[in-house]
Protein backbone atom coordinates (compact mmCIF):
# COMPACT_ATOMS: atom_id res chain seq x y z
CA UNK A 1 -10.05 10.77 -33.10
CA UNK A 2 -6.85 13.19 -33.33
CA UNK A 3 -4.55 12.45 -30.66
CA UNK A 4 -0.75 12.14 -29.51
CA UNK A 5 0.73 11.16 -32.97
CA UNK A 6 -2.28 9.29 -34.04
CA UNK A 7 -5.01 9.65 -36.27
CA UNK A 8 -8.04 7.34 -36.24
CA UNK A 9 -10.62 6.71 -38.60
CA UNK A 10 -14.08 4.93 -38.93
CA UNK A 11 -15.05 4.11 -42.10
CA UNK A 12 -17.61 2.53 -43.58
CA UNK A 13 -17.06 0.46 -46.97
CA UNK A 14 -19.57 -0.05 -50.29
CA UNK A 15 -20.24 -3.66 -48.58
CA UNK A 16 -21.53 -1.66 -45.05
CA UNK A 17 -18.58 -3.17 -43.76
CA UNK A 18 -16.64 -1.14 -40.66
CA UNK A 19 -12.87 -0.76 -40.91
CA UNK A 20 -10.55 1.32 -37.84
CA UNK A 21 -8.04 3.30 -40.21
CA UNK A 22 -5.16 4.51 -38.25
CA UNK A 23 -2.71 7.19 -39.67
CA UNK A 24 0.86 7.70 -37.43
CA UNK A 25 2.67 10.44 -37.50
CA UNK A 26 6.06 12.03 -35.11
CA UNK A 27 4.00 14.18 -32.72
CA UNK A 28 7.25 15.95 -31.40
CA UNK A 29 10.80 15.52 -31.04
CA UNK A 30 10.39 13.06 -28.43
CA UNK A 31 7.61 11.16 -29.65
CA UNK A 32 8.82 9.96 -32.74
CA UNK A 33 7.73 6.22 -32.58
CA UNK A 34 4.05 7.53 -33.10
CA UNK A 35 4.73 7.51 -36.49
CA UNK A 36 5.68 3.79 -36.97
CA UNK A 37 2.98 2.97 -34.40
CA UNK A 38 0.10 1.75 -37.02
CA UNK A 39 2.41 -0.52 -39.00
CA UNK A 40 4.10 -2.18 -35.73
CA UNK A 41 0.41 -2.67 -34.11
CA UNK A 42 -0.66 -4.14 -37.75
CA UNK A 43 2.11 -6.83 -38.07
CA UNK A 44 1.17 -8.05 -34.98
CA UNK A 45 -2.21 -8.43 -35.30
CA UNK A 46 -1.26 -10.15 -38.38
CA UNK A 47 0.71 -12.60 -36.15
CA UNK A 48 -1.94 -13.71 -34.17
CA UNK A 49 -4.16 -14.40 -37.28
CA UNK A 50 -5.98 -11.45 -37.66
CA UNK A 51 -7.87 -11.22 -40.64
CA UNK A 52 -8.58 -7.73 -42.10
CA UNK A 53 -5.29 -6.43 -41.49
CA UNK A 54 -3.33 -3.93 -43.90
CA UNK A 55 -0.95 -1.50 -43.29
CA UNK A 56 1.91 0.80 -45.23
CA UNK A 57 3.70 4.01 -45.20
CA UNK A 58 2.90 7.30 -45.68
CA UNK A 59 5.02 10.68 -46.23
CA UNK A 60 4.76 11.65 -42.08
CA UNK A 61 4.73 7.73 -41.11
CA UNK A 62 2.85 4.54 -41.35
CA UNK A 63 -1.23 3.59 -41.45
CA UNK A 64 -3.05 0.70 -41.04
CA UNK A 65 -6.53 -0.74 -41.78
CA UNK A 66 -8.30 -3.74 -39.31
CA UNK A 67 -12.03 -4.20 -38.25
CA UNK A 68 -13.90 -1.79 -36.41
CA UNK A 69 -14.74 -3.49 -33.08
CA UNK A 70 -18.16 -2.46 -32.23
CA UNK A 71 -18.87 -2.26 -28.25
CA UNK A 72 -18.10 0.15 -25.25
CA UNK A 73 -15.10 0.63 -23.70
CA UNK A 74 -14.69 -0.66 -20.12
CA UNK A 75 -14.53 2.85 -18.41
CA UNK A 76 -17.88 4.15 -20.50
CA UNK A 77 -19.87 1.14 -20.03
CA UNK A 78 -19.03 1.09 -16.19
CA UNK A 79 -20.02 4.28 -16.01
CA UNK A 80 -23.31 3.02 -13.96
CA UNK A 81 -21.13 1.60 -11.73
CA UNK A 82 -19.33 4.82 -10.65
CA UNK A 83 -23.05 5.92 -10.01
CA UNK A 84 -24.17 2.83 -7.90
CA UNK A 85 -26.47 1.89 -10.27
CA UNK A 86 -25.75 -1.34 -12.23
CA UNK A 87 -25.51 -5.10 -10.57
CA UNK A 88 -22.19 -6.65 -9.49
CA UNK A 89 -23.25 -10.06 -11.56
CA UNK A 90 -22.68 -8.04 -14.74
CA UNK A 91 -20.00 -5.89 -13.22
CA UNK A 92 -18.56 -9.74 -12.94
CA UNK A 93 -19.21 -11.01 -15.68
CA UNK A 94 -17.77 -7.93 -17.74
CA UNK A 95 -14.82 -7.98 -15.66
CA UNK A 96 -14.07 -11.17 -16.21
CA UNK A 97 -14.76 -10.91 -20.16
CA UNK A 98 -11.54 -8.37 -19.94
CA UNK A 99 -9.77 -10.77 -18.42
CA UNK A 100 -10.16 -13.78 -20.65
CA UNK A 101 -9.47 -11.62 -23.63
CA UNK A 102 -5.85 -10.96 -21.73
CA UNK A 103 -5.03 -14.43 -20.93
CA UNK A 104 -5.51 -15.05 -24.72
CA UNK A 105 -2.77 -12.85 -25.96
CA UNK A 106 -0.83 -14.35 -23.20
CA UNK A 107 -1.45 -17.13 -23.71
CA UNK A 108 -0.39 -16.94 -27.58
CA UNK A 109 2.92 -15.51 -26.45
CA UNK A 110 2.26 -11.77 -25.86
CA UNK A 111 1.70 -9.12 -23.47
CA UNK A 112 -0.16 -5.96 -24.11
CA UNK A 113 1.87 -3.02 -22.63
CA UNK A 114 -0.45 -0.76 -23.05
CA UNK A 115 -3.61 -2.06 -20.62
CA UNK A 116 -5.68 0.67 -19.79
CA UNK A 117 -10.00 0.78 -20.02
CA UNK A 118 -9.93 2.07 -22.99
CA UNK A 119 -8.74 -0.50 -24.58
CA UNK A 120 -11.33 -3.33 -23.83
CA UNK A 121 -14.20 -2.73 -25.85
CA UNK A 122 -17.25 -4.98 -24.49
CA UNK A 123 -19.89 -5.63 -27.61
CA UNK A 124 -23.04 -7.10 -27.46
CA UNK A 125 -21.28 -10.22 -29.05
CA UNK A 126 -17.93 -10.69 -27.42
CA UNK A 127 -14.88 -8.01 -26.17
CA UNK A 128 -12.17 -6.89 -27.41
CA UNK A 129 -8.87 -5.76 -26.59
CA UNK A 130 -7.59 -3.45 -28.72
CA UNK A 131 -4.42 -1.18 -29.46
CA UNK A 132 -1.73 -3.52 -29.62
CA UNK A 133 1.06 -0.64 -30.91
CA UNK A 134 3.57 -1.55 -28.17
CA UNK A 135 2.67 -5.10 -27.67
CA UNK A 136 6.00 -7.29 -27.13
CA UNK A 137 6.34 -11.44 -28.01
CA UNK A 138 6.84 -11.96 -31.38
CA UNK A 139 9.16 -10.95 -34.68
CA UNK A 140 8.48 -7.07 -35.23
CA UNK A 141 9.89 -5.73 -38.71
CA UNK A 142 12.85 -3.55 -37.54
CA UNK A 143 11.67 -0.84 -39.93
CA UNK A 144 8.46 -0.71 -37.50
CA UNK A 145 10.19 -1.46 -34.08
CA UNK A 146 11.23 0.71 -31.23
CA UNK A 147 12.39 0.47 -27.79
CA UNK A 148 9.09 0.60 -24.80
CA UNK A 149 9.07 4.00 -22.62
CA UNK A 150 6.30 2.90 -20.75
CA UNK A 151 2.60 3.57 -21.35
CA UNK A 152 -0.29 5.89 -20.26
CA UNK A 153 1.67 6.29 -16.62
CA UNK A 154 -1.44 5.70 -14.32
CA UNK A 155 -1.57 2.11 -15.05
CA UNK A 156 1.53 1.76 -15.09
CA UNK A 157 3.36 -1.01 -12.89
CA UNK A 158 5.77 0.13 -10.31
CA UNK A 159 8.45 -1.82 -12.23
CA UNK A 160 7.71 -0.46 -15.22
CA UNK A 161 8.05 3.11 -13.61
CA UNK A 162 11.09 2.24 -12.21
CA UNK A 163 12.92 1.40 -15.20
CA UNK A 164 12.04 3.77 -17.57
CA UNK A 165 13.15 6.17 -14.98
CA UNK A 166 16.41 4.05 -14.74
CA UNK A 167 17.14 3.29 -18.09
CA UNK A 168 14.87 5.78 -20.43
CA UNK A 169 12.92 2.21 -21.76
CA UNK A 170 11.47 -1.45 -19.95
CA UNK A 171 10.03 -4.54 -21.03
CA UNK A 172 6.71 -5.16 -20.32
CA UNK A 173 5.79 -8.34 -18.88
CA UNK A 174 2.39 -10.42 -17.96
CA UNK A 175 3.09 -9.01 -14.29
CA UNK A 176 3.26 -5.54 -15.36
CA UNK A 177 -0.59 -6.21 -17.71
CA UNK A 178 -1.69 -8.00 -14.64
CA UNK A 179 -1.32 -4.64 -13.05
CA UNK A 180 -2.69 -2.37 -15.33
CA UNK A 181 -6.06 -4.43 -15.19
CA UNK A 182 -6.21 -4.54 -11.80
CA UNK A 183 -5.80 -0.62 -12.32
CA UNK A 184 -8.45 -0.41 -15.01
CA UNK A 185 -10.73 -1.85 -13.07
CA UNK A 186 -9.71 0.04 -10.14
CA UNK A 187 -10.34 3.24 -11.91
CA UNK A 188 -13.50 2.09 -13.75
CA UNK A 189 -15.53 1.28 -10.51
CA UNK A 190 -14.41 4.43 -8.43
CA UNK A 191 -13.59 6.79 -10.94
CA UNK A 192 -10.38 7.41 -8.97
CA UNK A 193 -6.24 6.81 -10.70
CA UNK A 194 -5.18 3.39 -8.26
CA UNK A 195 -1.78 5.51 -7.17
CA UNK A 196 -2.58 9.07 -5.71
CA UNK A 197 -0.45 12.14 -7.64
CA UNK A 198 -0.75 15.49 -8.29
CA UNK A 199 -3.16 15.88 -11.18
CA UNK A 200 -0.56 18.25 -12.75
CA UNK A 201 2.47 16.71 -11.90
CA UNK A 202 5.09 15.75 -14.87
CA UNK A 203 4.98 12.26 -16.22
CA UNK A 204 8.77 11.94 -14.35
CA UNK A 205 7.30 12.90 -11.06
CA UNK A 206 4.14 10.43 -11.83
CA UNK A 207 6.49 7.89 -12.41
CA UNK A 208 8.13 8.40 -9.18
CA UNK A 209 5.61 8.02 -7.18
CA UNK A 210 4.07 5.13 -8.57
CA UNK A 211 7.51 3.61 -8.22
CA UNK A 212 7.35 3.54 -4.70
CA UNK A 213 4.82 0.77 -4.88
CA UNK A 214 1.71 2.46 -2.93
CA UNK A 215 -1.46 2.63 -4.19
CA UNK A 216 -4.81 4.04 -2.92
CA UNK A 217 -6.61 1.19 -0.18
CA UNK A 218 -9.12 -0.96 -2.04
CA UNK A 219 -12.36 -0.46 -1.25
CA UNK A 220 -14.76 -1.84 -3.70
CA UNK A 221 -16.82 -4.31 -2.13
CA UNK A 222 -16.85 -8.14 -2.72
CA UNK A 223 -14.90 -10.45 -4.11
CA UNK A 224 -14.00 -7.72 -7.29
CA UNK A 225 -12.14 -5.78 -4.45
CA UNK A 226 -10.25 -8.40 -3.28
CA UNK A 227 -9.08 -9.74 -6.71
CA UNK A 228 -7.91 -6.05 -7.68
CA UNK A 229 -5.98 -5.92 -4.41
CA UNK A 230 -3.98 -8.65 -5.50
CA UNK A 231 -3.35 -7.34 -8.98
CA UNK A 232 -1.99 -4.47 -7.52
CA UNK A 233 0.46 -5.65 -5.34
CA UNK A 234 3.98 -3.95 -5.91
CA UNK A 235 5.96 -6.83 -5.68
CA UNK A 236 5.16 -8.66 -9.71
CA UNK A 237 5.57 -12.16 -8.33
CA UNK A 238 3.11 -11.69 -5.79
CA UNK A 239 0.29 -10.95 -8.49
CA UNK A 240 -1.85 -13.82 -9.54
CA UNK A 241 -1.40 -14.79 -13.06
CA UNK A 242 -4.64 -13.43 -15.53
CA UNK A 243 -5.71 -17.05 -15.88
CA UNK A 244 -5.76 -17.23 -12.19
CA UNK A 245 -7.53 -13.75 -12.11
CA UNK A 246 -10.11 -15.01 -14.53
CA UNK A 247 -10.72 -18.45 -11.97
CA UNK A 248 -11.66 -16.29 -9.29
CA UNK A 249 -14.03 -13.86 -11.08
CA UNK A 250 -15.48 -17.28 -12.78
């Protein structure tokens, strides 16, 4: 993959072993903490005991090396879902796989920042949450660090929105990945963004109208739809914790 500053690798060693090798690189004048991406996302994973984990510089930026995490993202494998035609006990159970593997970083003193569907990757095994480039918690090398503009801007929180709007930067929180699931999932079951905006609207003019707070009603049946209601509410305290989200899809 070849995209926005980053270049991603899967390679296979002499041992048949699979490795995710990440080159970053400044993708334009204002997207210059691409480069340092791979190194920052590599000292954390270090962090939370990670084994695997190698990273360095390179003329354009930094790279990294860690596992390959076999599996299917969230929004491929639900793509049954979008067409009616896969069970809500796995749609469940998958769910709240996603979920658990949040409430871990959390619960090791991090938040994502970045939650989005592609970034759980469900295996046969176990899943995965992956892309931890502008996680926050922990002691970042200040060669490697720089400030959070917000993330892919549909799952963004409205708080999030607001302040990078505000301030040019935020700091995300548990609230804030507690609404970017609920807006993964949103997305992965319907196939539709949880806030309605122009499809070729600016990212400023995204961000505005996510900051208002409304998002598209919730209509996927059962107890899924009333758990993503709740992780989409615009006010952050009024969000149930991701333990709590993981006790009701238990």
């Amino acid at each position: 993959m070849n995209r926005r500053g980053s270049s991603v690798w899967r390679v296979t060693d002499e041992e048949r072993r699979r490795h995710a090798v990440k080159l970053g690189y400044v993708s334009s004048p204002t997207h210059t903490f691409t480069a340092l991406a791979p190194a920052r996302e590599a000292a954390i994973l270090r962090q939370l005991g990670r084994e695997g984990i190698h990273w360095g510089e390179w003329e354009h930026g930094t790279w990294s090396v860690q596992p390959w995490r076999n599996g299917e993202s969230l929004w491929e494998l639900w793509e049954g879902h979008r067409e009616g035609s896969r069970d809500t006990d796995t749609q469940m159970a998958e769910a709240l796989s996603c979920a658990k593997e949040l409430a871990q970083l959390h619960d090791a003193g991090w938040v994502h920042g970045d939650v989005q569907p592609h970034h759980f990757i469900i295996g046969d095994q176990r899943t995965h949450v992956i892309d931890l480039g502008l996680a926050h918690g922990g002691d970042i090398p200040e060669a490697y660090d720089f400030p959070f503009r917000g993330c892919l801007v549909m799952y963004e929180s409205p708080e999030i929105s607001r302040s990078v709007l505000e301030q040019g930067y935020a700091v995300p929180t548990r609230e804030s990945d507690v609404f970017g699931l609920g807006a993964s999932l949103f997305i992965s079951v319907t196939g539709l963004r949880a806030v309605e905006f122009p499809p070729d609207a600016e990212r400023e003019e995204q961000r505005r109208v996510i900051a208002k707070g409304h998002h598209r009603k919730v209509t996927i049946p059962g107890p899924l739809g009333s758990i993503v209601e709740a992780m989409l509410s615009p006010v952050p305290t009024d969000r149930p914790t991701v333990a709590q989200v993981c006790d009701a899809l238990t």
